[in-house]
PDB file of N, CA and C in Angstrom:
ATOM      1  N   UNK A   1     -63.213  -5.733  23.530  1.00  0.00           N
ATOM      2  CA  UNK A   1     -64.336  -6.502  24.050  1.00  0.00           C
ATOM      3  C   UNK A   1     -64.567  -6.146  25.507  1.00  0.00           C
ATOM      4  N   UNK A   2     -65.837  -6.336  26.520  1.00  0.00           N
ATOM      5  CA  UNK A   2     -65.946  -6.333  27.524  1.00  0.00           C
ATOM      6  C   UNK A   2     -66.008  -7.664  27.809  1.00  0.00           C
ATOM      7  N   UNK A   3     -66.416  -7.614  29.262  1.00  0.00           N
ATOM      8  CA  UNK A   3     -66.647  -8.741  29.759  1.00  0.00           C
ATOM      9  C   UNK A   3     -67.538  -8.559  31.071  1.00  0.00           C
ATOM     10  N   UNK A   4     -68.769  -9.291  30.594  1.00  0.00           N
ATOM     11  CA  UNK A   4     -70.063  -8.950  31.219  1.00  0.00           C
ATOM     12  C   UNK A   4     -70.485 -10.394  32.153  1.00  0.00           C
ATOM     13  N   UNK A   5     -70.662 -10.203  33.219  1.00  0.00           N
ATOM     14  CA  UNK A   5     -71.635 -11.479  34.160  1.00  0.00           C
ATOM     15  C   UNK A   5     -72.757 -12.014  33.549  1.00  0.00           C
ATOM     16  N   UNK A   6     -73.321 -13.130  33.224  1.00  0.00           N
ATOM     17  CA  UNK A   6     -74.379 -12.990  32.827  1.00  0.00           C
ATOM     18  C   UNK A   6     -74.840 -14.644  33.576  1.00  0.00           C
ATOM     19  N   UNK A   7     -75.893 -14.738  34.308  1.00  0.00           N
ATOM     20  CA  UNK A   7     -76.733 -15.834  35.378  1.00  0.00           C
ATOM     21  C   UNK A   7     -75.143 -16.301  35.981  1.00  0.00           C
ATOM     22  N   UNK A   8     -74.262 -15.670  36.524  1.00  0.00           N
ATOM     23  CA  UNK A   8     -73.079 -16.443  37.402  1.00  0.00           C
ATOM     24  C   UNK A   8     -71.986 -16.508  36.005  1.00  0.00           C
ATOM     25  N   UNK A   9     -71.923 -16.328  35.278  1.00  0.00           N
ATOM     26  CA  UNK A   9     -71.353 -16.669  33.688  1.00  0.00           C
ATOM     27  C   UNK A   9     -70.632 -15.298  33.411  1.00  0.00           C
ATOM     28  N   UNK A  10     -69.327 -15.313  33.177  1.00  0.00           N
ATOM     29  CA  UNK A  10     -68.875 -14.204  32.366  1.00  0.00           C
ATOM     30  C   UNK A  10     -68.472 -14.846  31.065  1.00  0.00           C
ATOM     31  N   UNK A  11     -69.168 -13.755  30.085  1.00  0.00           N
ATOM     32  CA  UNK A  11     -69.153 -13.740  29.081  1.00  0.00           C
ATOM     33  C   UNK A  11     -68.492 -12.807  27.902  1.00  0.00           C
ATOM     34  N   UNK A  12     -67.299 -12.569  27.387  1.00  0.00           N
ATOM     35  CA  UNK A  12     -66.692 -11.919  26.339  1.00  0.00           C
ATOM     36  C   UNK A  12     -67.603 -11.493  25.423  1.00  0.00           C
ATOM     37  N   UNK A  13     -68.018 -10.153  25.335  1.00  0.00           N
ATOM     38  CA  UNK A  13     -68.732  -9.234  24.907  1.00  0.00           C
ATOM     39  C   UNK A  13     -68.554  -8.540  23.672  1.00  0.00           C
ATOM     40  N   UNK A  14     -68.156  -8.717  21.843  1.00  0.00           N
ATOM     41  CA  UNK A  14     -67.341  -8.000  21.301  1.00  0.00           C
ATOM     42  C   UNK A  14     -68.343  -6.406  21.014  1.00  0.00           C
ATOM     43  N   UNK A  15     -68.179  -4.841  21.414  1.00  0.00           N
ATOM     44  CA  UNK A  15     -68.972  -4.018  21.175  1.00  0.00           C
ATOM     45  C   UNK A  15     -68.858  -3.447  19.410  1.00  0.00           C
ATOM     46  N   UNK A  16     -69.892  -3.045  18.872  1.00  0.00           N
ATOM     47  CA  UNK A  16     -69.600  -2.843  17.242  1.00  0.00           C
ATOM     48  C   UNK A  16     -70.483  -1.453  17.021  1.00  0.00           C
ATOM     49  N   UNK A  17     -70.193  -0.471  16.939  1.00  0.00           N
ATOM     50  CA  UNK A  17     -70.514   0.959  16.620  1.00  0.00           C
ATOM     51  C   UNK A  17     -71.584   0.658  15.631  1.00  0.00           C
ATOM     52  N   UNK A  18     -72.845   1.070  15.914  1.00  0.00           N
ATOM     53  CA  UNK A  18     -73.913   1.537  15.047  1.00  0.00           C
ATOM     54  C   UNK A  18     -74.431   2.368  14.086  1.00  0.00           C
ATOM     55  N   UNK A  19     -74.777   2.279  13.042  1.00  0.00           N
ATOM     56  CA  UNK A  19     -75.536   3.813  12.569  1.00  0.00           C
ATOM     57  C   UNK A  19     -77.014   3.521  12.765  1.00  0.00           C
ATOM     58  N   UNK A  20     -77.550   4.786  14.121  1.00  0.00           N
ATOM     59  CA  UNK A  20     -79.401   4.660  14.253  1.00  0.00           C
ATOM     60  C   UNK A  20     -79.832   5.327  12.326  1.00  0.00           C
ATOM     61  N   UNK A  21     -81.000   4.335  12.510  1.00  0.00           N
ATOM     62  CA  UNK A  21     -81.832   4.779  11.004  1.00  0.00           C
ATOM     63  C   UNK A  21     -82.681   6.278  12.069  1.00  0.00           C
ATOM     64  N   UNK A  22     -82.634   6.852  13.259  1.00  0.00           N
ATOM     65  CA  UNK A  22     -83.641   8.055  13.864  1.00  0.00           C
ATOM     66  C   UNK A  22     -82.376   8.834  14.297  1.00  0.00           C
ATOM     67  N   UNK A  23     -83.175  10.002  15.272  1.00  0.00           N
ATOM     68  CA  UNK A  23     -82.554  10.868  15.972  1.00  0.00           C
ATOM     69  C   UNK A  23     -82.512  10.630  17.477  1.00  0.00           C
ATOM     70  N   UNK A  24     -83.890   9.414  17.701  1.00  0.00           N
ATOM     71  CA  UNK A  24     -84.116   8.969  19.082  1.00  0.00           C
ATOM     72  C   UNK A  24     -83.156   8.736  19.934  1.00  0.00           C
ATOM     73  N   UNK A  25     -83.480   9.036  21.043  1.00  0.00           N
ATOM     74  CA  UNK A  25     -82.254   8.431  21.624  1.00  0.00           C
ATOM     75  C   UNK A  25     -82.738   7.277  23.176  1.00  0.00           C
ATOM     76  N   UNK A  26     -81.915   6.530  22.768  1.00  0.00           N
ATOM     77  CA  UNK A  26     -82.196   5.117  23.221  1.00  0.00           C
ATOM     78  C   UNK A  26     -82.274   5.027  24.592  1.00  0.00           C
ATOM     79  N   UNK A  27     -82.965   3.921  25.173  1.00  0.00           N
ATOM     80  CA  UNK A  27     -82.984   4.095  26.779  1.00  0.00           C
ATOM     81  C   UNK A  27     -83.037   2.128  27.384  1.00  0.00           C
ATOM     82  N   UNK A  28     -83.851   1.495  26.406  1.00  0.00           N
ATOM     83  CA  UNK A  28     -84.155   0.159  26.516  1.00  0.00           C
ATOM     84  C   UNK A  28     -83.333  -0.542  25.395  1.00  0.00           C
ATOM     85  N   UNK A  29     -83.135  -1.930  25.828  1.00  0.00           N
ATOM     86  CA  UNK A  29     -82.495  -3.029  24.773  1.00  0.00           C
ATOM     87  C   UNK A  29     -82.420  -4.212  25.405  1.00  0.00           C
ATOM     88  N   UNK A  30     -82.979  -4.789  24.441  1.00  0.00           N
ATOM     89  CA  UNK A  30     -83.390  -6.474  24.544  1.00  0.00           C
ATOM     90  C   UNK A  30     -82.768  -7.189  23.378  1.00  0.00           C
ATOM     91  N   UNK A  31     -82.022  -8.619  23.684  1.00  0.00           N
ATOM     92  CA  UNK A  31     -80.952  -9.087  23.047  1.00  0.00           C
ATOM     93  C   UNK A  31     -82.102 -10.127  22.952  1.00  0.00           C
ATOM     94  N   UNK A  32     -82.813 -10.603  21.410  1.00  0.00           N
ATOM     95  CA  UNK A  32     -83.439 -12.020  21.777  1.00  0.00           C
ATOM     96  C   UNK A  32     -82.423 -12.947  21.711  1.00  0.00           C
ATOM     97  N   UNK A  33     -81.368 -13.290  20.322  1.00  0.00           N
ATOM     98  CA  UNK A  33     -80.601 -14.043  20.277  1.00  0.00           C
ATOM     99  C   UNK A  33     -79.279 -13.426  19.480  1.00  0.00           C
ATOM    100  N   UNK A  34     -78.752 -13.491  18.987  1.00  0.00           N
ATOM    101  CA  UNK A  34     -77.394 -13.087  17.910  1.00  0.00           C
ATOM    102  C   UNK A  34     -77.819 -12.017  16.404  1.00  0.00           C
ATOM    103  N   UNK A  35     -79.429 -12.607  16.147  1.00  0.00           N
ATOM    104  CA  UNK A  35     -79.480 -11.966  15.333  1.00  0.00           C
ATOM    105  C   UNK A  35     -80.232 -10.608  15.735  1.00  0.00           C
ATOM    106  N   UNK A  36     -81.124 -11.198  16.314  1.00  0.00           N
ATOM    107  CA  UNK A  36     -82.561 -10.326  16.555  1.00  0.00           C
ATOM    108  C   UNK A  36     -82.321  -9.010  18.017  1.00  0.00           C
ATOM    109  N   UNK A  37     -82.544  -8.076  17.636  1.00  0.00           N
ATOM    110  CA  UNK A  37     -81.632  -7.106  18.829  1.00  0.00           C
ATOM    111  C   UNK A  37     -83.385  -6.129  18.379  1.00  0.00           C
ATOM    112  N   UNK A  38     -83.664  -5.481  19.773  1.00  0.00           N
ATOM    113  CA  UNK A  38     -84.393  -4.249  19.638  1.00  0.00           C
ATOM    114  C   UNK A  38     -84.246  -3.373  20.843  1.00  0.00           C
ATOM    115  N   UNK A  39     -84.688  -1.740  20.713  1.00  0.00           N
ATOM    116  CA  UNK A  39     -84.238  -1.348  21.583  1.00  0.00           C
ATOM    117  C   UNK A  39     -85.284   0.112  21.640  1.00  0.00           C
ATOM    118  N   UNK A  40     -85.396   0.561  22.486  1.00  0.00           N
ATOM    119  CA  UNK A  40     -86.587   1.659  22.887  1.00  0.00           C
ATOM    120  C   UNK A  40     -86.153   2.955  23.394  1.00  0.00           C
ATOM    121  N   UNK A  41     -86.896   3.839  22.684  1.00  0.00           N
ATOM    122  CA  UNK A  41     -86.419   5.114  22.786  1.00  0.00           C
ATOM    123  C   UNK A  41     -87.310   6.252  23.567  1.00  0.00           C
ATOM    124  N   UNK A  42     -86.703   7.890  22.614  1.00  0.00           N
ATOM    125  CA  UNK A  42     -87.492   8.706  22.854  1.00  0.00           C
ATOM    126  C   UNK A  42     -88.515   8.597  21.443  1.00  0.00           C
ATOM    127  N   UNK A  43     -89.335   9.644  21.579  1.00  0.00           N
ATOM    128  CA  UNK A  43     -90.246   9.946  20.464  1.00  0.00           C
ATOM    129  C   UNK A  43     -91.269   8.607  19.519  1.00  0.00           C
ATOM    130  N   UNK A  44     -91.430   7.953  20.354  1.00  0.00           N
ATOM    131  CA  UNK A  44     -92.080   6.426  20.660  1.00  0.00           C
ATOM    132  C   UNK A  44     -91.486   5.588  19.852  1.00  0.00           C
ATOM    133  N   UNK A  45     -90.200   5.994  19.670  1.00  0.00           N
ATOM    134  CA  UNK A  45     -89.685   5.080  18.481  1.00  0.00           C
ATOM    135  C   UNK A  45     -88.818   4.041  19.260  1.00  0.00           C
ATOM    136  N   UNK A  46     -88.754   2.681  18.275  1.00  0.00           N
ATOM    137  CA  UNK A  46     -88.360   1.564  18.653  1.00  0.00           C
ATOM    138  C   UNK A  46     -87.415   1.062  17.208  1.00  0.00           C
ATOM    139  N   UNK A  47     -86.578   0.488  17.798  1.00  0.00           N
ATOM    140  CA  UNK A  47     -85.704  -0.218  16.334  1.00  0.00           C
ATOM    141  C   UNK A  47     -85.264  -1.336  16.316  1.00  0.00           C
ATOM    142  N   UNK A  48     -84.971  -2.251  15.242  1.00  0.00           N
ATOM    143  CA  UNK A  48     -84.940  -3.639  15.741  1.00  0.00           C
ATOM    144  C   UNK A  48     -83.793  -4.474  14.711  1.00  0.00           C
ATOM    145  N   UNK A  49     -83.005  -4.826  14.712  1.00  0.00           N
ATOM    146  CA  UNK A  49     -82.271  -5.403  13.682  1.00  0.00           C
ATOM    147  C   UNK A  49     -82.519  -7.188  13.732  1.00  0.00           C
ATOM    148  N   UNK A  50     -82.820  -7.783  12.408  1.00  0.00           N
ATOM    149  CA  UNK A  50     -82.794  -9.295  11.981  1.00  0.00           C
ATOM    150  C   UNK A  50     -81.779  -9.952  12.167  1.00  0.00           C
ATOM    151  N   UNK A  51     -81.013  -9.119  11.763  1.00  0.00           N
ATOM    152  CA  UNK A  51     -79.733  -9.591  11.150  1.00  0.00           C
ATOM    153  C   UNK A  51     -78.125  -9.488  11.916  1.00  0.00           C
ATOM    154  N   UNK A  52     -78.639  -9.162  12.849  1.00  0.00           N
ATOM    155  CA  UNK A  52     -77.272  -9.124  13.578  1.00  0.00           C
ATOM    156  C   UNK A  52     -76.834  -8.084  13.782  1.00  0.00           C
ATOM    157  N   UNK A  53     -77.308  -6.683  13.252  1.00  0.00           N
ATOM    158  CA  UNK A  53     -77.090  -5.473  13.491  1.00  0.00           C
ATOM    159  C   UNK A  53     -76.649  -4.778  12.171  1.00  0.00           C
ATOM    160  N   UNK A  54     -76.730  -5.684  10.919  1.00  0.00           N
ATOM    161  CA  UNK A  54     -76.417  -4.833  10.054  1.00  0.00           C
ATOM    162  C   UNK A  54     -76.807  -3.636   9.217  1.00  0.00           C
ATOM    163  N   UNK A  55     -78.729  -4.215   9.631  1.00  0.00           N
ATOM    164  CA  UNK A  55     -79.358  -3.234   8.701  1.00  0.00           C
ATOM    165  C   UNK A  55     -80.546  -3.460  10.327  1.00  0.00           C
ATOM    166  N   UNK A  56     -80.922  -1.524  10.374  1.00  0.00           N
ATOM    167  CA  UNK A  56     -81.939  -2.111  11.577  1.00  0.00           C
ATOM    168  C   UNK A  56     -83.302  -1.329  10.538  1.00  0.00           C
ATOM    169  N   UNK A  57     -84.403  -1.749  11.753  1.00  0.00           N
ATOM    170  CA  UNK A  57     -85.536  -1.280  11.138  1.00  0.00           C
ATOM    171  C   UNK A  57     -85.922   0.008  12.362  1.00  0.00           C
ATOM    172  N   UNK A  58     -86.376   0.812  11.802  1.00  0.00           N
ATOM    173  CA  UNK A  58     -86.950   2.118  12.767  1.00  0.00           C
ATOM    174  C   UNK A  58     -88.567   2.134  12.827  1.00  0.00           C
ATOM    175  N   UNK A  59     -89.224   1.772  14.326  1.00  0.00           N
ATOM    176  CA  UNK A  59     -90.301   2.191  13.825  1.00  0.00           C
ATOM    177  C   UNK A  59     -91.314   3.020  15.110  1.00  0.00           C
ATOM    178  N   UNK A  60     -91.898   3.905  14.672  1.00  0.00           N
ATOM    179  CA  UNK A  60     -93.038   4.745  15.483  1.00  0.00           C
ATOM    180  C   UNK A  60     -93.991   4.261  16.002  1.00  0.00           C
ATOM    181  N   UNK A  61     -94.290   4.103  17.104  1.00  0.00           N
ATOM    182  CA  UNK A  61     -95.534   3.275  17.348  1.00  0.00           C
ATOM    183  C   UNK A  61     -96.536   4.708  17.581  1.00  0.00           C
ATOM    184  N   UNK A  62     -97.536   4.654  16.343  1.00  0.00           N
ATOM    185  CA  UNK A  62     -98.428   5.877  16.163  1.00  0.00           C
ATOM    186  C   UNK A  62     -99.484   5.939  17.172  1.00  0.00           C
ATOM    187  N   UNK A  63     -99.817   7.208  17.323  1.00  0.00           N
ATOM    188  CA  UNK A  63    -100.562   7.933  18.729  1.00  0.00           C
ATOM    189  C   UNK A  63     -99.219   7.924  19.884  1.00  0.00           C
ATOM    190  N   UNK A  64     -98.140   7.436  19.840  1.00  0.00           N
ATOM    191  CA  UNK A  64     -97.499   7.276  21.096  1.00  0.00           C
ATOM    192  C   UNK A  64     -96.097   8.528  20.990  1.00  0.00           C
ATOM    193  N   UNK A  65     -96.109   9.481  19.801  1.00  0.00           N
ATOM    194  CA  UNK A  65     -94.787   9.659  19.634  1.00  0.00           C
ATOM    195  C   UNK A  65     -94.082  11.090  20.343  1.00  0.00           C
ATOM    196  N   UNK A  66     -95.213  11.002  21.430  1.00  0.00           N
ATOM    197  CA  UNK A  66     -94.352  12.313  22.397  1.00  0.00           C
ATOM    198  C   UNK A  66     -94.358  11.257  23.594  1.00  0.00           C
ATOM    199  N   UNK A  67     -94.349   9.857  23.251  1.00  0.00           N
ATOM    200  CA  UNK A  67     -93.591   8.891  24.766  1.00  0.00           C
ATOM    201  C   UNK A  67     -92.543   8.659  24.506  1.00  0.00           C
ATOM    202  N   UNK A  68     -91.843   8.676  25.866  1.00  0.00           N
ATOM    203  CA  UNK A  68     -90.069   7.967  25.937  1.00  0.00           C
ATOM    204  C   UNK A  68     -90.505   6.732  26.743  1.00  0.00           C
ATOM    205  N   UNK A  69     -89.961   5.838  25.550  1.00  0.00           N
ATOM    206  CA  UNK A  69     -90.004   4.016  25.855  1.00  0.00           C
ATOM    207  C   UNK A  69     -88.800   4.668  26.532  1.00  0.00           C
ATOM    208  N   UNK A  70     -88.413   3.640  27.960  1.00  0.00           N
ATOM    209  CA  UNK A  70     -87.372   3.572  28.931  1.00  0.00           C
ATOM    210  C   UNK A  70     -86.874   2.315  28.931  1.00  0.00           C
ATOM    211  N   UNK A  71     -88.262   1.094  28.491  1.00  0.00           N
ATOM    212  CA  UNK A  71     -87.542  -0.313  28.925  1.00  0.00           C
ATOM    213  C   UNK A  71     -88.237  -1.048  27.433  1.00  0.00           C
ATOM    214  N   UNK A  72     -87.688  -2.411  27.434  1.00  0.00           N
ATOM    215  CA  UNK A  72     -88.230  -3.701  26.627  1.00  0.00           C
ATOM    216  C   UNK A  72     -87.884  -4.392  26.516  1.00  0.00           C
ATOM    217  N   UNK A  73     -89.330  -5.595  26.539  1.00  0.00           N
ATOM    218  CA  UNK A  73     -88.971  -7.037  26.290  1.00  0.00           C
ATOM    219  C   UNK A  73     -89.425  -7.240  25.024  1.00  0.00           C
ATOM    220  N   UNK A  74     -88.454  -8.625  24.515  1.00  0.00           N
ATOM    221  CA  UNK A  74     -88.734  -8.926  23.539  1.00  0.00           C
ATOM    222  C   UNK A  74     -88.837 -10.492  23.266  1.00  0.00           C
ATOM    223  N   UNK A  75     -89.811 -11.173  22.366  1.00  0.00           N
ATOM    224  CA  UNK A  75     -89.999 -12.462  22.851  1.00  0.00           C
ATOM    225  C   UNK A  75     -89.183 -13.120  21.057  1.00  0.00           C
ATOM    226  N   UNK A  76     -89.313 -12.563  20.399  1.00  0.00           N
ATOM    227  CA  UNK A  76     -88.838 -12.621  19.161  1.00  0.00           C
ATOM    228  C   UNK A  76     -88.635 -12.140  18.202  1.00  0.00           C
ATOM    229  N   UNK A  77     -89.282 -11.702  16.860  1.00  0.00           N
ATOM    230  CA  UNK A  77     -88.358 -10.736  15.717  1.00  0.00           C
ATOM    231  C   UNK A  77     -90.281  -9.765  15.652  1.00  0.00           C
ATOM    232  N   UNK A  78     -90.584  -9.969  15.787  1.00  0.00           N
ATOM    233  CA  UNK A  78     -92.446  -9.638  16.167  1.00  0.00           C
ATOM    234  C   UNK A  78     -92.820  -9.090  17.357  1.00  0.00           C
ATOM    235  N   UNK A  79     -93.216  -9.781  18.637  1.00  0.00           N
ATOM    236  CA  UNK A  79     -93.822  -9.543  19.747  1.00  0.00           C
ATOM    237  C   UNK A  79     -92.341  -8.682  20.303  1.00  0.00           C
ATOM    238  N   UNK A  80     -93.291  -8.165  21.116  1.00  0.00           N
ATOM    239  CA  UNK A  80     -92.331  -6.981  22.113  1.00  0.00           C
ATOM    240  C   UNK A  80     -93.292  -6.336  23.194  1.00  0.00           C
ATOM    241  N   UNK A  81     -93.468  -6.159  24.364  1.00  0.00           N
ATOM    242  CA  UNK A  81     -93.490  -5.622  25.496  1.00  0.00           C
ATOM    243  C   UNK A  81     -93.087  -4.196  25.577  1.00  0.00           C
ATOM    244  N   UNK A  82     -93.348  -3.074  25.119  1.00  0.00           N
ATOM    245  CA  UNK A  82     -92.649  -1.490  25.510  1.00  0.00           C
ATOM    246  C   UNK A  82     -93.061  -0.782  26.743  1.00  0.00           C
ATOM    247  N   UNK A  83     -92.310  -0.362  27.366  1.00  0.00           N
ATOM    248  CA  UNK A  83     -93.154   0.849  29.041  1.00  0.00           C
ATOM    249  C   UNK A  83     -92.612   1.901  28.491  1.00  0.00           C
ATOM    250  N   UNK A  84     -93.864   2.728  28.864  1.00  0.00           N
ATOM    251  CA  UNK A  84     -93.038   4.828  28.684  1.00  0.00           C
ATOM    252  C   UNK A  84     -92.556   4.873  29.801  1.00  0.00           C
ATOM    253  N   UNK A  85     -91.973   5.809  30.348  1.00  0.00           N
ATOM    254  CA  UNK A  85     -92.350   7.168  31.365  1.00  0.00           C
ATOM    255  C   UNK A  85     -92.952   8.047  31.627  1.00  0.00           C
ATOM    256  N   UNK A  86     -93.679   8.302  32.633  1.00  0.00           N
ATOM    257  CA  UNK A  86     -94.387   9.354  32.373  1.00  0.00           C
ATOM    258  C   UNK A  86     -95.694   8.780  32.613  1.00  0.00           C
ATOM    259  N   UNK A  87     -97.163  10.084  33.098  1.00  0.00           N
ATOM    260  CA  UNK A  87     -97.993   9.856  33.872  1.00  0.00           C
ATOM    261  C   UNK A  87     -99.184  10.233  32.780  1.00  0.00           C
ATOM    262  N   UNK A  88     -99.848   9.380  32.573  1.00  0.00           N
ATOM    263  CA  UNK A  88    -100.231   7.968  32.611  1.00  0.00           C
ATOM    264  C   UNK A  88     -98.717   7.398  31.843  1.00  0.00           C
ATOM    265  N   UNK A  89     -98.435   6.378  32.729  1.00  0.00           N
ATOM    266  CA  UNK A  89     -97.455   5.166  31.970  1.00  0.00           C
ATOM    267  C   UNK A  89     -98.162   4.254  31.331  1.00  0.00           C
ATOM    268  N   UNK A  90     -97.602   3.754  30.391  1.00  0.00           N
ATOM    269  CA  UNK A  90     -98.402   2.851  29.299  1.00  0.00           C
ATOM    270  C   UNK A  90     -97.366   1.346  29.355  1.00  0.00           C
ATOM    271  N   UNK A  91     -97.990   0.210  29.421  1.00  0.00           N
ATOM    272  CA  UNK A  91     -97.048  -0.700  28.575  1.00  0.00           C
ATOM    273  C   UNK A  91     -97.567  -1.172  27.335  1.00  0.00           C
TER     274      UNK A  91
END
């Protein structure tokens, strides 16, 4: 386990090895709660697990897939916030 600060709070962290459903490689990740995890890549792809990380979902956001997402928010298992890199930057 780590052990991460979080608002003045350390918190016991347990880490659990993934298999990505892409080849992307990741740059952003947003924790909504225990279950709901997503995270932003290269090749405009984004992935998101329901469930706690057991099964994730992979998905392309089309017209976008020569952007590298760098960051994201996420408000729940739906809405999400993505930024590229790169000129024009998009959110």
């Amino acid at each position: 386990f780590w052990s991460v600060s979080i608002y003045g709070q350390t918190v016991k962290v347990d880490l659990v090895a993934q298999e990505s459903p892409t080849d992307a490689h990741f740059r952003g990740l947003w924790v909504v709660n225990e279950s709901v995890v997503w995270a932003s890549g290269t090749k405009g792809s984004l992935v998101k697990t329901i469930d706690g990380g057991k099964n994730w979902e992979k998905i392309v956001v089309t017209g976008f897939e020569d952007k590298d997402f760098r960051d994201i928010v996420a408000f729940d298992d739906k809405k999400v916030f993505i930024i590229n890199a790169g000129s024009p930057a998009y959110i």
